[in-house]
C-alpha atoms as a PDB file:
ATOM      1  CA  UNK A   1       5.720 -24.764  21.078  1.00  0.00           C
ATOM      2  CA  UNK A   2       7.521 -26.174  18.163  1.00  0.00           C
ATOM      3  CA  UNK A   3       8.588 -22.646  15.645  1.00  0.00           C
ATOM      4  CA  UNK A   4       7.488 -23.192  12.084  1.00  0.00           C
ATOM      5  CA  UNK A   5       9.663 -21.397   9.267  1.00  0.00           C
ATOM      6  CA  UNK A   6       7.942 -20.373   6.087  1.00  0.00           C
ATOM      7  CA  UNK A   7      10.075 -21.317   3.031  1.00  0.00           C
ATOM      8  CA  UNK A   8      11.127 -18.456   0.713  1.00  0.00           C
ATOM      9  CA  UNK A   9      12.052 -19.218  -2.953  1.00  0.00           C
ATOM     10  CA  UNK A  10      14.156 -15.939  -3.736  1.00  0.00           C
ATOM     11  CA  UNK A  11      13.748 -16.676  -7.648  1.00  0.00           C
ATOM     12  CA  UNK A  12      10.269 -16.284  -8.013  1.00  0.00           C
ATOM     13  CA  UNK A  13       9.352 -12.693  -9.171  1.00  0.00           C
ATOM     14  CA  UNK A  14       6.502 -10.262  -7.293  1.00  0.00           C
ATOM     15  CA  UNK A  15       3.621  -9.498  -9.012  1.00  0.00           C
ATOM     16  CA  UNK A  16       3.822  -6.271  -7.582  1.00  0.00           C
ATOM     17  CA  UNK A  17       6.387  -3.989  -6.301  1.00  0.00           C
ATOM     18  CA  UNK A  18       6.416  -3.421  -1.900  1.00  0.00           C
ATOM     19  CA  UNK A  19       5.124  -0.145  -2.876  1.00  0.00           C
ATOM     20  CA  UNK A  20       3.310   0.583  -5.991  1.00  0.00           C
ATOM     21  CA  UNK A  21       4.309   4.362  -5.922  1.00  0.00           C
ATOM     22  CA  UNK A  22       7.375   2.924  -7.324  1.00  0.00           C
ATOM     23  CA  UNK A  23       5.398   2.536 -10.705  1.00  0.00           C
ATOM     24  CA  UNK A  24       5.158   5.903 -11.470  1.00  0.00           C
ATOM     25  CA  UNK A  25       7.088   8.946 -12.136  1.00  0.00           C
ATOM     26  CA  UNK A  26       8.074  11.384  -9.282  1.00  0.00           C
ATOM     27  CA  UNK A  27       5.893  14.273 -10.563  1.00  0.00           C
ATOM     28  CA  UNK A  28       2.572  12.112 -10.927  1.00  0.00           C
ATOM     29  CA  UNK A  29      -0.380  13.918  -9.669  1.00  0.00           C
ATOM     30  CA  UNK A  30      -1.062  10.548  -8.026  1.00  0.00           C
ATOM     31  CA  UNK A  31       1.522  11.105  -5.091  1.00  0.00           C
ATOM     32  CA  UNK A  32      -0.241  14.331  -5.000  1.00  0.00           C
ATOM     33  CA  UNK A  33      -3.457  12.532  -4.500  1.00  0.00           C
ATOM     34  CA  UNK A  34      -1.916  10.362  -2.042  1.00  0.00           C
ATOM     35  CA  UNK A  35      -0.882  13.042   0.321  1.00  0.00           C
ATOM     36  CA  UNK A  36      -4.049  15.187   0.065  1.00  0.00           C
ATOM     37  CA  UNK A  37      -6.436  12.288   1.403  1.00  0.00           C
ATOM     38  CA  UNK A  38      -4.002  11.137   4.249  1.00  0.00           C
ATOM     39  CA  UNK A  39      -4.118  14.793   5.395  1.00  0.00           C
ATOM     40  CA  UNK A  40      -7.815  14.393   5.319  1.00  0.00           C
ATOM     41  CA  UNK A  41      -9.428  14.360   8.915  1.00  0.00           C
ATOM     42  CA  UNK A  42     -10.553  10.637   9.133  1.00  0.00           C
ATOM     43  CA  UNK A  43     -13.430  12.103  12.385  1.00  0.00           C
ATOM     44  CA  UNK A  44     -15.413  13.763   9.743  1.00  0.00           C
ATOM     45  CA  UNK A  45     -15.991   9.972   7.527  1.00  0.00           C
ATOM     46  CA  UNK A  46     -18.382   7.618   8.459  1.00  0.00           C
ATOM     47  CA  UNK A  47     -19.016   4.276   7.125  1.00  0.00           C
ATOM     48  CA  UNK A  48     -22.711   3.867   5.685  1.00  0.00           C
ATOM     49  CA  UNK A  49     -24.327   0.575   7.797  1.00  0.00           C
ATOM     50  CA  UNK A  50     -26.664  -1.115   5.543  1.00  0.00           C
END
């Protein structure tokens, strides 16, 4: 099986940042946010079937 590389063009810019926390500042209330839903039990969610 022949190995195909994907080419990479180091010059082109991201439209985003690898993580968009970077974006804001260290003492957003979004981080806070963050944290408070991952510690969130994900048993007690369900996803509504239509």
């Amino acid at each position: 099986m022949a190995c195909r590389l994907k080419t990479l063009d180091r010059n082109t810019r991201l439209l985003f940042p690898p993580d968009l926390r970077h974006w804001v500042p260290e003492n957003h209330i979004v981080h806070f946010l963050i944290d408070a839903v991952d510690s969130l039990p994900e048993k007690d969610f369900r996803i509504k079937k239509r």
